[in-house]
N, C-alpha and C. Protein backbone atom coordinates (compact mmCIF):
# COMPACT_ATOMS: atom_id res chain seq x y z
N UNK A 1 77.68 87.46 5.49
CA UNK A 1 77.46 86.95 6.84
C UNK A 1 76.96 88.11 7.70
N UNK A 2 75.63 87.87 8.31
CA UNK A 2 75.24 89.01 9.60
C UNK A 2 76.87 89.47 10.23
N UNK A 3 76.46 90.86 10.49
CA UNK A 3 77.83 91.38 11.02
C UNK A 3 77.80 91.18 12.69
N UNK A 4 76.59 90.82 13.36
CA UNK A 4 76.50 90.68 14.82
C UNK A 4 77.15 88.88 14.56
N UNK A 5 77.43 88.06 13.97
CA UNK A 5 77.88 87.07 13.73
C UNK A 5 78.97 86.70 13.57
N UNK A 6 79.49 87.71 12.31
CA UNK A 6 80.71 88.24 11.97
C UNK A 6 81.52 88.25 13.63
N UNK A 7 80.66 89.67 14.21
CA UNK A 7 81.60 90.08 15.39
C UNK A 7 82.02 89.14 16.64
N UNK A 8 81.20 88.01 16.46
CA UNK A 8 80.87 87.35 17.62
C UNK A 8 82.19 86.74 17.10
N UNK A 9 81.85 85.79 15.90
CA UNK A 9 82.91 84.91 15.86
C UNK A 9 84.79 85.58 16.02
N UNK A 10 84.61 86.84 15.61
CA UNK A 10 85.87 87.49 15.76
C UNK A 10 86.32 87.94 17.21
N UNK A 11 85.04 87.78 18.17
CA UNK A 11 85.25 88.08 19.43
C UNK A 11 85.88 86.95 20.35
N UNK A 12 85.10 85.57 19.45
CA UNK A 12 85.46 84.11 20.63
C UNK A 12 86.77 83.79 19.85
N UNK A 13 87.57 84.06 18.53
CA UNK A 13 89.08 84.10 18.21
C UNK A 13 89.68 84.50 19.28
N UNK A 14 89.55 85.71 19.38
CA UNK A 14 90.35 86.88 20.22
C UNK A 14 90.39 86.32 21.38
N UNK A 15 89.92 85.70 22.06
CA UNK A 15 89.51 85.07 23.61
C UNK A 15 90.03 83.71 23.45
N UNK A 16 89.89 82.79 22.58
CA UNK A 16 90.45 81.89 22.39
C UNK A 16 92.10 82.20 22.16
N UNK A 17 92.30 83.06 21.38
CA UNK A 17 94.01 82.99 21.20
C UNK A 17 94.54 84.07 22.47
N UNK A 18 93.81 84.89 22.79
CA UNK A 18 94.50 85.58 24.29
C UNK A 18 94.30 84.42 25.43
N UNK A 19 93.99 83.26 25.57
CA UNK A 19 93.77 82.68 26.43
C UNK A 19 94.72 81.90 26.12
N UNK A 20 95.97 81.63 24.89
CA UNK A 20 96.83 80.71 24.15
C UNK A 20 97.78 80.36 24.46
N UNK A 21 98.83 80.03 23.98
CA UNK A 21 100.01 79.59 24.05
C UNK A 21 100.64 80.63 25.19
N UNK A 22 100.38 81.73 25.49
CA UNK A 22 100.97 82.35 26.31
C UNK A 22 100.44 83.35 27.52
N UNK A 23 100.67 84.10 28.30
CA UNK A 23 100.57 84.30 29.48
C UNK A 23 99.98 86.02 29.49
N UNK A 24 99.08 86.77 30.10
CA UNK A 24 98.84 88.18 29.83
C UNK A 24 99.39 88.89 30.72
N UNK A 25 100.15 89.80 30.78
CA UNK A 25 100.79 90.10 31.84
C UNK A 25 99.81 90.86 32.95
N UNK A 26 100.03 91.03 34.38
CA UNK A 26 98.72 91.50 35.11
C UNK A 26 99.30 93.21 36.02
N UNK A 27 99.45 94.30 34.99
CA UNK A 27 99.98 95.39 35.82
C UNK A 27 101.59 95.63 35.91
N UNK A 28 102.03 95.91 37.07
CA UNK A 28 103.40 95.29 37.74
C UNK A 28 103.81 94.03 38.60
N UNK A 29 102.88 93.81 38.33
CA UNK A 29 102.72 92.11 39.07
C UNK A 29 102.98 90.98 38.81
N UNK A 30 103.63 90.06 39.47
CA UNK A 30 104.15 88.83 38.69
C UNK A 30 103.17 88.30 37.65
N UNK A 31 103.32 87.61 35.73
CA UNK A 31 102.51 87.11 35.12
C UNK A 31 101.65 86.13 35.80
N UNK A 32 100.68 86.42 35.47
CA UNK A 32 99.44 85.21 36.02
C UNK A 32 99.26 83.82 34.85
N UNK A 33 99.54 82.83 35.21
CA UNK A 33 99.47 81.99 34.31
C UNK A 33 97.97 81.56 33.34
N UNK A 34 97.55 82.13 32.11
CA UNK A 34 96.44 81.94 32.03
C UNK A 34 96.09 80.24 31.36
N UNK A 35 95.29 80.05 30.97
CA UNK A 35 95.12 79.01 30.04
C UNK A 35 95.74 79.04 28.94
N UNK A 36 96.46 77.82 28.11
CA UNK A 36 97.11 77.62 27.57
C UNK A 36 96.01 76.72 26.31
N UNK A 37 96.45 77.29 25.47
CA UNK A 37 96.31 76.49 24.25
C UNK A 37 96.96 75.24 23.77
N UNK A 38 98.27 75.26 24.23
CA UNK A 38 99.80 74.42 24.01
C UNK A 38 98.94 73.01 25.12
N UNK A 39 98.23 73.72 26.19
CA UNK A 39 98.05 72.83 27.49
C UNK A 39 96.17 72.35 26.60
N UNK A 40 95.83 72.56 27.70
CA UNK A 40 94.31 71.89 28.00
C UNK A 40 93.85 72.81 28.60
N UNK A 41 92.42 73.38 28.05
CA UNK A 41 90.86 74.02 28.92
C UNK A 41 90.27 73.60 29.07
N UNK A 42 89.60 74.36 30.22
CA UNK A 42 88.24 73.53 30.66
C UNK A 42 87.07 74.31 30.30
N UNK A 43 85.98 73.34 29.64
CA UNK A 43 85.07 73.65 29.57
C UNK A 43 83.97 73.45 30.04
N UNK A 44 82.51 73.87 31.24
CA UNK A 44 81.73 73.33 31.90
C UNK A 44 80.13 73.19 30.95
N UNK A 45 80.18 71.67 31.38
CA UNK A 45 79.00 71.26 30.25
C UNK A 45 78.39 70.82 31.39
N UNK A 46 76.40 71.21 31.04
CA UNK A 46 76.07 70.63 32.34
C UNK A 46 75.52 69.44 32.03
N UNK A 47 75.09 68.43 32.77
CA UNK A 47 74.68 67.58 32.83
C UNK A 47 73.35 67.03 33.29
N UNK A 48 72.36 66.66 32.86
CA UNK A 48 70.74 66.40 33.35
C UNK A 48 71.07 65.87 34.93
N UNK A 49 70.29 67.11 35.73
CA UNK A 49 70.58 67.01 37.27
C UNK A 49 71.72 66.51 38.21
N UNK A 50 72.27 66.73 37.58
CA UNK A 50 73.85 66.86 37.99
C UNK A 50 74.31 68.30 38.26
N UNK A 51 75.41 68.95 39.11
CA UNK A 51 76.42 70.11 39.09
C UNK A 51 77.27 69.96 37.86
N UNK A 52 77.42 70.92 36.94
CA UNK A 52 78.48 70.60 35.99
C UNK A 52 79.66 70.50 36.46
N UNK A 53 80.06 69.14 35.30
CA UNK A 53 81.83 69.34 35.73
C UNK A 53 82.42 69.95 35.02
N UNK A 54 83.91 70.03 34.84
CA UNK A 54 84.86 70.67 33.64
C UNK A 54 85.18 69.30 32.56
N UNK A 55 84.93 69.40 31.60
CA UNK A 55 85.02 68.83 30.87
C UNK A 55 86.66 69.29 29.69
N UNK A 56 87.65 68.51 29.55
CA UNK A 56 89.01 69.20 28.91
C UNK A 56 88.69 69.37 27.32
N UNK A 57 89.17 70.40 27.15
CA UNK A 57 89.14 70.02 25.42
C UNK A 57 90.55 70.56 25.29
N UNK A 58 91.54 69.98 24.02
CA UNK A 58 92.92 69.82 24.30
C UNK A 58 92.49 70.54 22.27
N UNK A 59 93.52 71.97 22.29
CA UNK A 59 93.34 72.63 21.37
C UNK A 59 94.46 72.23 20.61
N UNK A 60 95.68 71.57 20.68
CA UNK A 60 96.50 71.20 19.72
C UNK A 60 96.73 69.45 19.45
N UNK A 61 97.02 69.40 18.46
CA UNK A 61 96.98 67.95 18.23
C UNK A 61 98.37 66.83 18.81
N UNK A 62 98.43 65.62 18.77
CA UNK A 62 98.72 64.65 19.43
C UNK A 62 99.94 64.15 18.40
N UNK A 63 100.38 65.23 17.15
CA UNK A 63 101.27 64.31 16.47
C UNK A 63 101.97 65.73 15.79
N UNK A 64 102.98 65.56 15.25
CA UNK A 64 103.76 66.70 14.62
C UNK A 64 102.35 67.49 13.45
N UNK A 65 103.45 68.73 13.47
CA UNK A 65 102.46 69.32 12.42
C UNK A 65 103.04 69.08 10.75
N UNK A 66 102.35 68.93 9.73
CA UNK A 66 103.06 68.02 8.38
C UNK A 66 102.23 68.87 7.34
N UNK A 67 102.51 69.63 6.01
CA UNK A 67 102.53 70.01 5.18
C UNK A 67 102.03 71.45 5.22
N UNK A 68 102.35 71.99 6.34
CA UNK A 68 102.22 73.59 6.57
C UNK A 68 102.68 74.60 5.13
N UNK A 69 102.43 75.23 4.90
CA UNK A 69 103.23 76.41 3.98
C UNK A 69 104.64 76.87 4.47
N UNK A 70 104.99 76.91 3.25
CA UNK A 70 106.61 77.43 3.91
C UNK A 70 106.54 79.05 2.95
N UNK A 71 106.98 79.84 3.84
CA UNK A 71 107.34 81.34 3.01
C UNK A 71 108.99 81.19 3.78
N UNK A 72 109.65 81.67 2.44
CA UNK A 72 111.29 82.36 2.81
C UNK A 72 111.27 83.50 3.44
N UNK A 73 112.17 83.72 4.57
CA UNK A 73 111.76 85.04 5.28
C UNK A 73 113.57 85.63 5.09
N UNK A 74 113.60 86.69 4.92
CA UNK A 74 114.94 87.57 4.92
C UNK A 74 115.91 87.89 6.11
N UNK A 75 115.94 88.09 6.54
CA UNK A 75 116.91 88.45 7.96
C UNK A 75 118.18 89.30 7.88
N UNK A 76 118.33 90.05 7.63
CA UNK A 76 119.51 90.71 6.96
C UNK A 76 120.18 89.87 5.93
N UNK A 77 121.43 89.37 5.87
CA UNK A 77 122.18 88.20 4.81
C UNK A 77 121.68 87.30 4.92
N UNK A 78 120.98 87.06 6.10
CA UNK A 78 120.66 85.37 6.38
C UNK A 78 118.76 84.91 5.33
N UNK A 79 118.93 84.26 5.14
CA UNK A 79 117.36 83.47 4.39
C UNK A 79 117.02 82.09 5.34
N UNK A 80 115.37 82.16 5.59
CA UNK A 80 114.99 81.34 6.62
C UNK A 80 114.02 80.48 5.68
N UNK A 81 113.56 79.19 5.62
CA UNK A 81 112.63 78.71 5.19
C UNK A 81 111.69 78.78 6.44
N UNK A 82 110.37 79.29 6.32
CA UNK A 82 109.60 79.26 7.66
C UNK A 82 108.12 78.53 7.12
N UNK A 83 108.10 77.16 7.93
CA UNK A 83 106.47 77.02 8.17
C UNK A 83 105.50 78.02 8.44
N UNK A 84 104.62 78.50 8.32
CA UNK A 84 103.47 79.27 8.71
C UNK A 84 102.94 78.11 9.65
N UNK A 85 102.52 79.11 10.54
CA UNK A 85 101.26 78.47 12.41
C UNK A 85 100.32 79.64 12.04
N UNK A 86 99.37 79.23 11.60
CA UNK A 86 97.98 80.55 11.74
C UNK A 86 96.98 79.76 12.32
N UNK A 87 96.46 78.91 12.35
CA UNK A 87 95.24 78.54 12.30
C UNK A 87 95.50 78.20 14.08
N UNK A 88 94.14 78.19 14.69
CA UNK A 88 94.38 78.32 16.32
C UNK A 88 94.85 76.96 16.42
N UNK A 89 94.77 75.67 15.71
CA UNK A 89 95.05 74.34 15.99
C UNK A 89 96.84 74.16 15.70
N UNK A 90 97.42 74.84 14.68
CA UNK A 90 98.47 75.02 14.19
C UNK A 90 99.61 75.71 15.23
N UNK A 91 98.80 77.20 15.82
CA UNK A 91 99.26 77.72 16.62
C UNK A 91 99.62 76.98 18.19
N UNK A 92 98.74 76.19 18.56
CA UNK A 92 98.91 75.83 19.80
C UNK A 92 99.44 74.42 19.54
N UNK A 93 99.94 73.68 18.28
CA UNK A 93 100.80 72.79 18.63
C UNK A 93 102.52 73.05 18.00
N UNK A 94 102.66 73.90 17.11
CA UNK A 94 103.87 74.72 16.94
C UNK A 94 104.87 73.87 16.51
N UNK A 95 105.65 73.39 17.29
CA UNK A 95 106.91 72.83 16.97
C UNK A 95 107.02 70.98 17.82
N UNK A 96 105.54 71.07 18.12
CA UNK A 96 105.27 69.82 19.43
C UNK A 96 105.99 68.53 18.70
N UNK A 97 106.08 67.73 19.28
CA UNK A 97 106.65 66.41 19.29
C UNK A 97 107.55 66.14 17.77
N UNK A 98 108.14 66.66 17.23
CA UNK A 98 109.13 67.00 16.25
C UNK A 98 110.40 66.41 16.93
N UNK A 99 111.50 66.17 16.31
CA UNK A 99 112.52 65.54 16.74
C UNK A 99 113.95 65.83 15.83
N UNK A 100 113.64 66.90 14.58
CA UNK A 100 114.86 67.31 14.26
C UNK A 100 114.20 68.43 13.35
N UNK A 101 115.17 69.39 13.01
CA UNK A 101 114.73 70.75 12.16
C UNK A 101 115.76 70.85 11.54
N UNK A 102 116.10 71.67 10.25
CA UNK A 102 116.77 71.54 8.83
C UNK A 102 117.40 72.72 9.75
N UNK A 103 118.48 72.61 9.33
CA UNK A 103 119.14 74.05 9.54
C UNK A 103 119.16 75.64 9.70
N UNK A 104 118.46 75.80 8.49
CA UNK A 104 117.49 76.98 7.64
C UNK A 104 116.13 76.96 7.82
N UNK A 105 115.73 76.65 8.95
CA UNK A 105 114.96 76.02 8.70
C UNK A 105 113.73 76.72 10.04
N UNK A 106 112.17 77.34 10.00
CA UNK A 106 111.55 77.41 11.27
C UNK A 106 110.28 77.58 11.07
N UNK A 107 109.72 78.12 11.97
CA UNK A 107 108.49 78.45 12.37
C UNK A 107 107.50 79.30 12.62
N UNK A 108 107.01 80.05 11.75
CA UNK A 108 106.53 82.00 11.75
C UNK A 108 104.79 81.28 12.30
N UNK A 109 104.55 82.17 13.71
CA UNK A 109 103.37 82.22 13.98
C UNK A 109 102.89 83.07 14.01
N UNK A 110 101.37 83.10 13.05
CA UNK A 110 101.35 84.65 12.71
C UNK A 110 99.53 84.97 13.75
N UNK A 111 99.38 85.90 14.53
CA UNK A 111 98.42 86.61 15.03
C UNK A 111 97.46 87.42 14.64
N UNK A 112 96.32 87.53 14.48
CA UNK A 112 95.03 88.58 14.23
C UNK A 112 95.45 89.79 14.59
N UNK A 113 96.30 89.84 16.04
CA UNK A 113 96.14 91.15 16.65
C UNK A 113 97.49 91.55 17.08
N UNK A 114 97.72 92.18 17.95
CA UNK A 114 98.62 92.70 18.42
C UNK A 114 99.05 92.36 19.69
N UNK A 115 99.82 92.08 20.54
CA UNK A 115 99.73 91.58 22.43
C UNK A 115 101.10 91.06 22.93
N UNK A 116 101.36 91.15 24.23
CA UNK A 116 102.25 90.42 25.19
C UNK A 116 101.87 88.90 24.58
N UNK A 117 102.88 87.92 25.00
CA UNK A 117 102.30 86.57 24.28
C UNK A 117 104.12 86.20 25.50
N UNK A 118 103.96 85.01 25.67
CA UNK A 118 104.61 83.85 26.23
C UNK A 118 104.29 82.38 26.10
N UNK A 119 106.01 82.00 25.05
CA UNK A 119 105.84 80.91 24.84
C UNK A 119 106.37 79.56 25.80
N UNK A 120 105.71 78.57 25.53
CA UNK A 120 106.69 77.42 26.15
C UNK A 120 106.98 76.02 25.75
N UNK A 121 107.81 75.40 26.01
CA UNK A 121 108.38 73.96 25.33
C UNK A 121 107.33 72.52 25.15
N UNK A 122 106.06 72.62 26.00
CA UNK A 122 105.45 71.51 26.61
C UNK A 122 105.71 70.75 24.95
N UNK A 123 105.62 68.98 25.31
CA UNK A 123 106.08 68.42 23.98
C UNK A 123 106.96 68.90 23.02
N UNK A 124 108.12 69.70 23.42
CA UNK A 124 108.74 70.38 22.04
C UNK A 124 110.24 69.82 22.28
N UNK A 125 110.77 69.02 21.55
CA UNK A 125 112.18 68.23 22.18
C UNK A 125 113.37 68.95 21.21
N UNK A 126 113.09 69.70 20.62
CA UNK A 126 114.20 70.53 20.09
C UNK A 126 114.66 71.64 20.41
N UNK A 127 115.53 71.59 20.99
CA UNK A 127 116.33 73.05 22.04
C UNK A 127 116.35 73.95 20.35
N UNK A 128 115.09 75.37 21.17
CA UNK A 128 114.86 76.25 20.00
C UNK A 128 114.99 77.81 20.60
N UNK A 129 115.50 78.56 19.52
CA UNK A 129 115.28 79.74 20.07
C UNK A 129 114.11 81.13 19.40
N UNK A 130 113.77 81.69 20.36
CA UNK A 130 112.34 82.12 19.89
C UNK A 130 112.45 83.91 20.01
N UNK A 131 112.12 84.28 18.58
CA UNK A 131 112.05 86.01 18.32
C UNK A 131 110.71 86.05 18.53
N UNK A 132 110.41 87.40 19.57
CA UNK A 132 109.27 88.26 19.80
C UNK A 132 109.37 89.44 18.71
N UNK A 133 108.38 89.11 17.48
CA UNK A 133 108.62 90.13 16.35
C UNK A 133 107.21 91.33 16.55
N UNK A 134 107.38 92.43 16.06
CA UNK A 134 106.30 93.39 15.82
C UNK A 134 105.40 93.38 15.30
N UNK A 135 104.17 94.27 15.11
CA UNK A 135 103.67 94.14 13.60
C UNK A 135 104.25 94.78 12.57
N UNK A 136 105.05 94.95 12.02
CA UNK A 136 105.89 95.56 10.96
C UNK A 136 106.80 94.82 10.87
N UNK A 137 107.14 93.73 11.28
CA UNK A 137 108.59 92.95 11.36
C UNK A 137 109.48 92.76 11.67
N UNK A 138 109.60 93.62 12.87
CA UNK A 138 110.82 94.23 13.67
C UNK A 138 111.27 93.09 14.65
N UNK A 139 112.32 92.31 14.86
CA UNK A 139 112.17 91.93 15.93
C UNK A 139 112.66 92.47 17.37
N UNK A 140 111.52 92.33 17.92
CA UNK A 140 112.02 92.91 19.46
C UNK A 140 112.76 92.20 20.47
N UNK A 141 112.42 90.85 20.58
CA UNK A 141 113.60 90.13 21.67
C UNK A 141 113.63 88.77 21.54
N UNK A 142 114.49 87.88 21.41
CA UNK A 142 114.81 86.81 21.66
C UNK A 142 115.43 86.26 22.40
N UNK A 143 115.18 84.47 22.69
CA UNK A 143 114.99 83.98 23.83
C UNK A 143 115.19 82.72 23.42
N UNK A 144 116.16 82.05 24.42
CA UNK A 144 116.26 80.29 24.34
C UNK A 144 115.81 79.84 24.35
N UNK A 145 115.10 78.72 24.47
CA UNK A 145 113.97 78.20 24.84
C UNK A 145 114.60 76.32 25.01
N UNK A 146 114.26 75.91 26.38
CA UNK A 146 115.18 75.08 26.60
C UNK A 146 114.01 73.60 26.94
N UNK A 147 114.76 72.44 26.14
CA UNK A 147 113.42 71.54 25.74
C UNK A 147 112.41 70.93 26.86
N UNK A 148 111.09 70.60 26.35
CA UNK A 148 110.04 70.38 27.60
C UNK A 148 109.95 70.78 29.00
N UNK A 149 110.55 71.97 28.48
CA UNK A 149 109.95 73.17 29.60
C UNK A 149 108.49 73.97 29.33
N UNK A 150 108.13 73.80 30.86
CA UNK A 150 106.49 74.03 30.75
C UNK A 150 106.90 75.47 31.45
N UNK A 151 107.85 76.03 31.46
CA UNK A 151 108.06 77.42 32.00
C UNK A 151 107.88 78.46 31.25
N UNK A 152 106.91 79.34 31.13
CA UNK A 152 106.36 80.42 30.02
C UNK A 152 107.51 81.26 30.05
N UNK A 153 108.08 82.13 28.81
CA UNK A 153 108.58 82.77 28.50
C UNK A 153 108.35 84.30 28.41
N UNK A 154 107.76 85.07 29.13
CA UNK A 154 106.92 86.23 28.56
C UNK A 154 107.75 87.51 27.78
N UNK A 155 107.39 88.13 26.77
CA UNK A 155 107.78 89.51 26.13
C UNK A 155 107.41 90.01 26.68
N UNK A 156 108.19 91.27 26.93
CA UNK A 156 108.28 92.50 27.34
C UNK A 156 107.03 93.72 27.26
N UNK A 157 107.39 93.12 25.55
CA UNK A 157 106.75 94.21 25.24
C UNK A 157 105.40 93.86 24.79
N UNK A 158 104.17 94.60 24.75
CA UNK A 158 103.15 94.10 24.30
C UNK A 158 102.50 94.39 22.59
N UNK A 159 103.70 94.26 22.14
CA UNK A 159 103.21 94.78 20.70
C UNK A 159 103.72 93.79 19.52
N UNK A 160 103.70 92.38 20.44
CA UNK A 160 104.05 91.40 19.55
C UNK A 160 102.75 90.95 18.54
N UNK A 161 103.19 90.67 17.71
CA UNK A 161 102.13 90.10 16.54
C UNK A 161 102.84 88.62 16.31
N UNK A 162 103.82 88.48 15.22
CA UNK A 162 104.39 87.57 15.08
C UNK A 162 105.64 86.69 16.27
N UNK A 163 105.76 85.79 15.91
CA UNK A 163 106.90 84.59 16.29
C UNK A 163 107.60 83.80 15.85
N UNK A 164 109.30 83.86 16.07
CA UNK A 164 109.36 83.32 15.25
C UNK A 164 110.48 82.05 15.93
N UNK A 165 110.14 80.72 15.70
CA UNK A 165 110.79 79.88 16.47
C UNK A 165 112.17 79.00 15.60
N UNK A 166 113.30 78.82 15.32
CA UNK A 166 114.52 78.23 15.12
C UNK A 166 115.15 77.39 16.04
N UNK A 167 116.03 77.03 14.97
CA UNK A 167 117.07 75.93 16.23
C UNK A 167 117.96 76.63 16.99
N UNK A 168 118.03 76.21 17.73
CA UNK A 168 119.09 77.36 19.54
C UNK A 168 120.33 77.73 18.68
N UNK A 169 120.28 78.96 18.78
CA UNK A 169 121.37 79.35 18.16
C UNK A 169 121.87 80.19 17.19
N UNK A 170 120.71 79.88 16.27
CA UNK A 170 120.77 80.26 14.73
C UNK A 170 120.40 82.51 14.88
N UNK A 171 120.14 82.67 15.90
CA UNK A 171 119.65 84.02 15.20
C UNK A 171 121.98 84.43 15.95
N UNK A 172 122.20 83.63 17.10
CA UNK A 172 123.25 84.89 17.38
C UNK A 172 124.13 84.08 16.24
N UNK A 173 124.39 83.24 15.30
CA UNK A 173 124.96 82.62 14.52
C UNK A 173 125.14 83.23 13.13
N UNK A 174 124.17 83.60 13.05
CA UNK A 174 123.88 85.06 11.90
C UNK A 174 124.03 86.05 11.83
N UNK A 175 124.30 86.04 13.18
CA UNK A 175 124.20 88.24 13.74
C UNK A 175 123.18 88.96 13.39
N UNK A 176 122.02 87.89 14.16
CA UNK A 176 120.86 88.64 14.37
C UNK A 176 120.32 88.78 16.14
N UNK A 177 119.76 90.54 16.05
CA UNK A 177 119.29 90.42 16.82
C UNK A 177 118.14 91.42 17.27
N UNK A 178 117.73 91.92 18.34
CA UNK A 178 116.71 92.68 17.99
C UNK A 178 116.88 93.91 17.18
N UNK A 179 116.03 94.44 16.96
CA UNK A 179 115.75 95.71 15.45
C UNK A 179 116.39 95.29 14.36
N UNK A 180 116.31 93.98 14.13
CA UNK A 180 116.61 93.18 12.81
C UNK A 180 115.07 93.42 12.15
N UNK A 181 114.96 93.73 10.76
CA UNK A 181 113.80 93.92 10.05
C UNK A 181 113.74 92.29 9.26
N UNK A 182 112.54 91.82 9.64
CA UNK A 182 111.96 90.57 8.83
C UNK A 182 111.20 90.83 7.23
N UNK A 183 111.91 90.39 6.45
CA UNK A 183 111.05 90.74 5.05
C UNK A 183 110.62 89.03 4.76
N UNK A 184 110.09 89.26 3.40
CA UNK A 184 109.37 88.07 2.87
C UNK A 184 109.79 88.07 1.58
N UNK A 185 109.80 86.85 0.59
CA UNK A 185 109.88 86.48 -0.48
C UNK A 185 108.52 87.52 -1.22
N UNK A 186 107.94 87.85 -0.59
CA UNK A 186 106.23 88.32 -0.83
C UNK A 186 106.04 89.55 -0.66
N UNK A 187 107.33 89.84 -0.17
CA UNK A 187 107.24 91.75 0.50
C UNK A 187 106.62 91.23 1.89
N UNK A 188 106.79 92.90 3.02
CA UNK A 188 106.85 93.04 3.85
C UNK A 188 105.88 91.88 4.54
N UNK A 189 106.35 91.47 6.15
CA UNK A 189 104.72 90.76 6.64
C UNK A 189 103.70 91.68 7.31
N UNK A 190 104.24 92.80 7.35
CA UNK A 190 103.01 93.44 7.75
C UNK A 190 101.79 93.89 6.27
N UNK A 191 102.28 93.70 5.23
CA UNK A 191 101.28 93.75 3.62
C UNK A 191 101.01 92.18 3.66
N UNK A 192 102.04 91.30 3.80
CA UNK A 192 101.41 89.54 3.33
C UNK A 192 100.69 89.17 4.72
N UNK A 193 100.41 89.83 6.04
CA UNK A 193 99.11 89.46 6.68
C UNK A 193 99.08 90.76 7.14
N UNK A 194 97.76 91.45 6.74
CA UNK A 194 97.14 92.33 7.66
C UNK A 194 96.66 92.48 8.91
N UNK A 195 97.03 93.32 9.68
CA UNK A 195 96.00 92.61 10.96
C UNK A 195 94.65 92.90 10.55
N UNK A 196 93.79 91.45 11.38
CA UNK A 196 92.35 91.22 11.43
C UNK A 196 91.94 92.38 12.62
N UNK A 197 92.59 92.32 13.78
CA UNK A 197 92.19 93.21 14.65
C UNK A 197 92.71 94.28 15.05
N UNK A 198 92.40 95.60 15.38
CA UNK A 198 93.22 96.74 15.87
C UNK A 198 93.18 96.56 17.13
């Protein structure tokens, strides 16, 4: 593939998923709410002699997500069965309109790059709780997440890659908490996904 092609398409990812499920932080300044993936964008298409309008395009789908990959993830004593969310359609509907989760049971969303990221409940009816992990696997902070709340969640820190979403409860239930190291059935996740972007 031309590499000016290559770059492009790796450029409108990056813009598409920083524009995603969560919020960029702006300085010291309260988060600015950006476009949401989870939500609806607008896109302006013009129209033969007309002003363009915004036209919505809605990046996650309208029904649970169903035969995802599952990788076992480690947690100190504890073992997680986790769906994989990679794909930008996967990512921005997450855990949406679902109505019960296995015990052992969650949700690893995995990123190209590296970044601040804030999640939120829109369509998600299962009171879940959500790790801000590293790129190396570390997790850095977790967070309740309390159902069909459209209230963004933001990390701290900006060196999240992964996410990882469970049922409310389960990480202080385990005695997990941050600088808990995430492994894989597969070895580390920073070897079973590389980052695409530095």
């Amino acid at each position: 593939m031309d590499l000016k092609v290559t770059s492009l398409i790796g450029a409108t990812l990056i813009v598409l998923l920083m524009g995603g499920c969560y919020e960029k932080k702006n300085g010291g300044a309260q988060p600015v709410k950006a476009p949401s993936i989870e939500n609806t964008a607008t896109l302006s298409t013009p129209k033969t002699g007309a002003v363009s309008e915004p036209e919505e395009i809605q990046y996650h789908q309208n029904s649970p997500l169903v035969n995802l990959p599952v990788l076992s993830l480690y947690l100190g004593k504890a073992t997680l069965n986790a769906e994989l969310a990679i794909s930008l359609k996967e990512i921005a509907t997450g855990m949406m309109f679902r109505k019960e989760l296995a015990e052992n049971a969650g949700m690893l969303f995995v990123y190209p790059f590296v970044s601040d990221v804030a999640f939120y409940m829109k369509n998600t009816y299962i009171p879940l709780s959500c790790a801000y992990i590293d790129a190396e696997g570390v997790i850095q902070e977790i967070y309740d997440m309390k159902p069909l709340s459209e209230e963004s969640i933001p990390s701290k820190s900006d060196k999240i890659r992964f996410i990882l979403e469970v049922n409310q409860g389960w990480f202080e239930k385990q005695g997990i908490g941050p600088g808990t190291l995430i492994t894989t059935e597969k070895g580390p996740l920073s070897e079973l996904f590389p980052l695409t972007y530095r």
